[in-house]
N, C-alpha and C. Protein backbone atom coordinates (compact mmCIF):
# COMPACT_ATOMS: atom_id res chain seq x y z
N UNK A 1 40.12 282.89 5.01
CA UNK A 1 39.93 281.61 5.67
C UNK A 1 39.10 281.79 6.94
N UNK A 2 39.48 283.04 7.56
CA UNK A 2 38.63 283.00 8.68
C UNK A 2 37.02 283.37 8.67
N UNK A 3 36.49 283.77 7.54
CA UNK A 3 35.33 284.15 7.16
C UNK A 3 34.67 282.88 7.24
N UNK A 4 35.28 282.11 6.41
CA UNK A 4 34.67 280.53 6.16
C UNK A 4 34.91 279.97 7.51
N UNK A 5 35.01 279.83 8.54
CA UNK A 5 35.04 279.24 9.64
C UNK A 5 34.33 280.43 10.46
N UNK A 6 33.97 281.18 10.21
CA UNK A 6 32.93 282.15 11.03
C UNK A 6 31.85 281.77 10.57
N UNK A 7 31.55 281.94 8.97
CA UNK A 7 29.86 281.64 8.28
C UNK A 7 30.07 280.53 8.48
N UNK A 8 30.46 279.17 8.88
CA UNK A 8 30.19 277.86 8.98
C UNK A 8 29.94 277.41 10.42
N UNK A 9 30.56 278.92 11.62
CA UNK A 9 29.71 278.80 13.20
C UNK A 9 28.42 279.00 12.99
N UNK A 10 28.50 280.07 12.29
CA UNK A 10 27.14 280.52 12.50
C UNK A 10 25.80 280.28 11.70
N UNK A 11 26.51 279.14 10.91
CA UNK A 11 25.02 278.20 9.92
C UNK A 11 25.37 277.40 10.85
N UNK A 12 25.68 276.75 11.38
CA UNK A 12 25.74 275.27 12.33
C UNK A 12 25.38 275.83 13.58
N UNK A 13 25.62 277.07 14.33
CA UNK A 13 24.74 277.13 15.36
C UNK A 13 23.30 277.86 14.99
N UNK A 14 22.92 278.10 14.10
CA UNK A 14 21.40 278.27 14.07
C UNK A 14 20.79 277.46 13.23
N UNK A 15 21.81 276.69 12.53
CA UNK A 15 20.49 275.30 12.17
C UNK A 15 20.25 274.67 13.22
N UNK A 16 21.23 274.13 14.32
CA UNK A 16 21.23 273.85 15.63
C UNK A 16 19.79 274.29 16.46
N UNK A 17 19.79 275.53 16.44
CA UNK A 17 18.88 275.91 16.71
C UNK A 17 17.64 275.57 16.85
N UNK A 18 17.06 275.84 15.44
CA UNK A 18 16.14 275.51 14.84
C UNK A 18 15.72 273.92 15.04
N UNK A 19 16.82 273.57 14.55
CA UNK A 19 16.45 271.75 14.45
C UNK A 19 15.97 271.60 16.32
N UNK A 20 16.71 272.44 17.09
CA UNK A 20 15.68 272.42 18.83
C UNK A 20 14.50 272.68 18.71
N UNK A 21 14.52 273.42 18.09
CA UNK A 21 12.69 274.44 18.66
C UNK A 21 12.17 273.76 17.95
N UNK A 22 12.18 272.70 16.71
CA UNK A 22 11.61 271.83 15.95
C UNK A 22 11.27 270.79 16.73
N UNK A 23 12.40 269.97 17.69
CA UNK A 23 12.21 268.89 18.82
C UNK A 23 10.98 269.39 19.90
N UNK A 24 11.44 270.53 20.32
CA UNK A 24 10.77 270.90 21.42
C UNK A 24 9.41 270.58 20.88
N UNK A 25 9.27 271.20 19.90
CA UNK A 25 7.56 271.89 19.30
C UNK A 25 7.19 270.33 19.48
N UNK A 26 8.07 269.13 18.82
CA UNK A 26 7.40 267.97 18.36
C UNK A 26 7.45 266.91 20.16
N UNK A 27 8.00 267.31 20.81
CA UNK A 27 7.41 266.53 22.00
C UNK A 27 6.42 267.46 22.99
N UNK A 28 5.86 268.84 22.77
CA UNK A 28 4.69 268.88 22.92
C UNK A 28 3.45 268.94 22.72
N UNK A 29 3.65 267.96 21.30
CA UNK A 29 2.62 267.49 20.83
C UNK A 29 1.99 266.56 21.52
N UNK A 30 -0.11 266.40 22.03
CA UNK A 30 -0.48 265.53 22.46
C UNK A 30 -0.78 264.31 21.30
N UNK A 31 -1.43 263.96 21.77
CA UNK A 31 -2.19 262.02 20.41
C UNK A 31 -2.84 262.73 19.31
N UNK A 32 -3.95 264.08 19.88
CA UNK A 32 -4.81 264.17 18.43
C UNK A 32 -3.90 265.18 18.10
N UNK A 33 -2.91 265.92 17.95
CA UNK A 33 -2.28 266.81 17.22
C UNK A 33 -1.26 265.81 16.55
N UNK A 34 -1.20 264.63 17.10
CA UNK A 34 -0.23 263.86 16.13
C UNK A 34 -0.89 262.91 14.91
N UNK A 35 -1.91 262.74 15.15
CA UNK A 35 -2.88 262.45 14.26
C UNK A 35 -3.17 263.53 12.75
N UNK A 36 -3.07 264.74 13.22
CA UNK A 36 -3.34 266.00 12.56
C UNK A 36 -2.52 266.37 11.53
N UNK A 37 -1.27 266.19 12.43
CA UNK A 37 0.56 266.17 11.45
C UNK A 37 0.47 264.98 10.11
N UNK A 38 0.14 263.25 11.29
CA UNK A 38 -0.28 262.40 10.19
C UNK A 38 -0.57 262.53 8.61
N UNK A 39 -1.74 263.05 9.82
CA UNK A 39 -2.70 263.01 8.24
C UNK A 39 -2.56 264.13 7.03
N UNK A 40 -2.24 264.97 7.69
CA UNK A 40 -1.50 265.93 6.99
C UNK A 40 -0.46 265.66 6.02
N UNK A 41 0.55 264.71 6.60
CA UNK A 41 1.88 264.19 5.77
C UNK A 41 1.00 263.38 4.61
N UNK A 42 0.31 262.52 5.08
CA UNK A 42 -0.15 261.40 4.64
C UNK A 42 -0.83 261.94 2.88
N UNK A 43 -2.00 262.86 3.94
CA UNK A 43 -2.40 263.23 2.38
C UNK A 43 -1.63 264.13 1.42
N UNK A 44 -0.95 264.77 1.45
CA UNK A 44 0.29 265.61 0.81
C UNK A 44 0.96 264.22 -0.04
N UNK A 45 1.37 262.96 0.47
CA UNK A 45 1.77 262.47 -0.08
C UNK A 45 0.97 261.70 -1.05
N UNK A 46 -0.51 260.96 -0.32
CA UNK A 46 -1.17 260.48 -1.47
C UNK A 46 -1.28 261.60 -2.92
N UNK A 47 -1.25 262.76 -2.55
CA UNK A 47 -1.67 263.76 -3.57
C UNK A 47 -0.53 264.12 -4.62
N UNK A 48 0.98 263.84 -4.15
CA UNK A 48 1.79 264.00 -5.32
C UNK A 48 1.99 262.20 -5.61
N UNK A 49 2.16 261.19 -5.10
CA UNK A 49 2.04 259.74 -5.33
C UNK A 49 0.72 260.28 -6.86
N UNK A 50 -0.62 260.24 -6.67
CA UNK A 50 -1.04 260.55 -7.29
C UNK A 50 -1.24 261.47 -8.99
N UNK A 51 -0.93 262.34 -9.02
CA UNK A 51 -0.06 263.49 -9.88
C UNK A 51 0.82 262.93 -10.28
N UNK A 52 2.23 261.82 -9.57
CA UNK A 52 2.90 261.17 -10.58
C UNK A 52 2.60 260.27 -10.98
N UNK A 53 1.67 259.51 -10.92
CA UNK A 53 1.53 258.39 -11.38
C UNK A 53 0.28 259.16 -12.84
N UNK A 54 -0.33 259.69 -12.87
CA UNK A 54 -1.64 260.36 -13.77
C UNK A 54 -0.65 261.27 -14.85
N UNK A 55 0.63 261.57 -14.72
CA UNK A 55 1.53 262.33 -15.43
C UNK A 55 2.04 260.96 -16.20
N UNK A 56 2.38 260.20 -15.89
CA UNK A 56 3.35 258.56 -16.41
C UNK A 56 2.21 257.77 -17.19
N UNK A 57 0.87 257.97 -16.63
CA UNK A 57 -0.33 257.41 -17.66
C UNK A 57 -0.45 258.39 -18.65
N UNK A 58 -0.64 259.68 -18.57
CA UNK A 58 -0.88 260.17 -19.61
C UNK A 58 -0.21 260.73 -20.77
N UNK A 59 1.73 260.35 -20.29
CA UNK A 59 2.59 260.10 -21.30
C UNK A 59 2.80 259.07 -22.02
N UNK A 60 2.45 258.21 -20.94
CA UNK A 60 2.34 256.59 -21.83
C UNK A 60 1.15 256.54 -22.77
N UNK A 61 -0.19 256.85 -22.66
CA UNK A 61 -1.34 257.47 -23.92
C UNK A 61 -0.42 258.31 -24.94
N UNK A 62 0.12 259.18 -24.49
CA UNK A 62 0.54 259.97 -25.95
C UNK A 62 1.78 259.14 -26.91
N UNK A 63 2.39 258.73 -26.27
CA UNK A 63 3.72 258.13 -26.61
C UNK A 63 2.73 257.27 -27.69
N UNK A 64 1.66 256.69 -26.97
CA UNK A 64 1.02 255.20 -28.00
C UNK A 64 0.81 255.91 -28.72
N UNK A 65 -0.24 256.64 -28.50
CA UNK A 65 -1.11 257.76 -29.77
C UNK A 65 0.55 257.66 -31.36
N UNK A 66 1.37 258.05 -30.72
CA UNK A 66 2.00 258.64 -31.95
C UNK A 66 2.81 257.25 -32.60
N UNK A 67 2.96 256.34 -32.04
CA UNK A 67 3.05 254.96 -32.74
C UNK A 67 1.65 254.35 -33.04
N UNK A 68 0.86 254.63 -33.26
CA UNK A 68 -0.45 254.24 -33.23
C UNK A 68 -0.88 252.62 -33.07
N UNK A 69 -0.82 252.83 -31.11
CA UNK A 69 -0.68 251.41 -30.62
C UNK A 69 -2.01 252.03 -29.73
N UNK A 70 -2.61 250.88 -29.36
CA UNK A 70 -3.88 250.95 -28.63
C UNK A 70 -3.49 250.50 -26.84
N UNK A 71 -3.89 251.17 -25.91
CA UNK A 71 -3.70 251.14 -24.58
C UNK A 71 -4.50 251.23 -24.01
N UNK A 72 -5.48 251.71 -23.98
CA UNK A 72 -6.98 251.77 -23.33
C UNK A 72 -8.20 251.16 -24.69
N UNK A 73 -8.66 249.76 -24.25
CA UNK A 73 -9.70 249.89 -25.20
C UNK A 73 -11.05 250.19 -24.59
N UNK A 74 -12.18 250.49 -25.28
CA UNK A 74 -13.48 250.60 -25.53
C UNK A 74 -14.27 250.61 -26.74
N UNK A 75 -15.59 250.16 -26.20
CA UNK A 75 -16.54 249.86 -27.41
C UNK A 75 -17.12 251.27 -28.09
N UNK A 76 -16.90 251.22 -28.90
CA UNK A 76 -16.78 252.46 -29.84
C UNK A 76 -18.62 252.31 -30.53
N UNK A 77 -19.84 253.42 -29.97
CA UNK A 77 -20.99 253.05 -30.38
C UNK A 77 -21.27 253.30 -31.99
């Protein structure tokens, strides 16, 4: 019992930790380094937003394919 109340000081005081030096780091950030983080988050996210949505189209094509239902048309020369 006392192990588990020792490893549970000592993950709670160094996530503690961490989650500081994480604060600290993030309020000495100036405007264009917060811009930087931004855009950073931003595009990371357009880029898996993306990837899932192009994974969900191109199961929904196969799924048709094998009921042989049409989902994308074009003029066939």
């Amino acid at each position: 019992m006392q192990e588990k109340s020792s490893l549970a000081a000592y993950i709670s005081s160094g996530s503690l930790v961490v989650i500081g030096k994480i604060g600290a780091w993030f309020n000495d950030l100036t405007l264009n380094e917060w811009a930087i983080v931004i855009g950073i988050i931003m595009a990371t996210v357009t880029c898996a937003a993306n990837i899932y949505f192009q994974r969900r189209q191109t199961r929904a094509i196969e799924k048709a394919s094998q009921v042989d239902t049409i989902i994308i048309t074009g003029r066939v020369k």
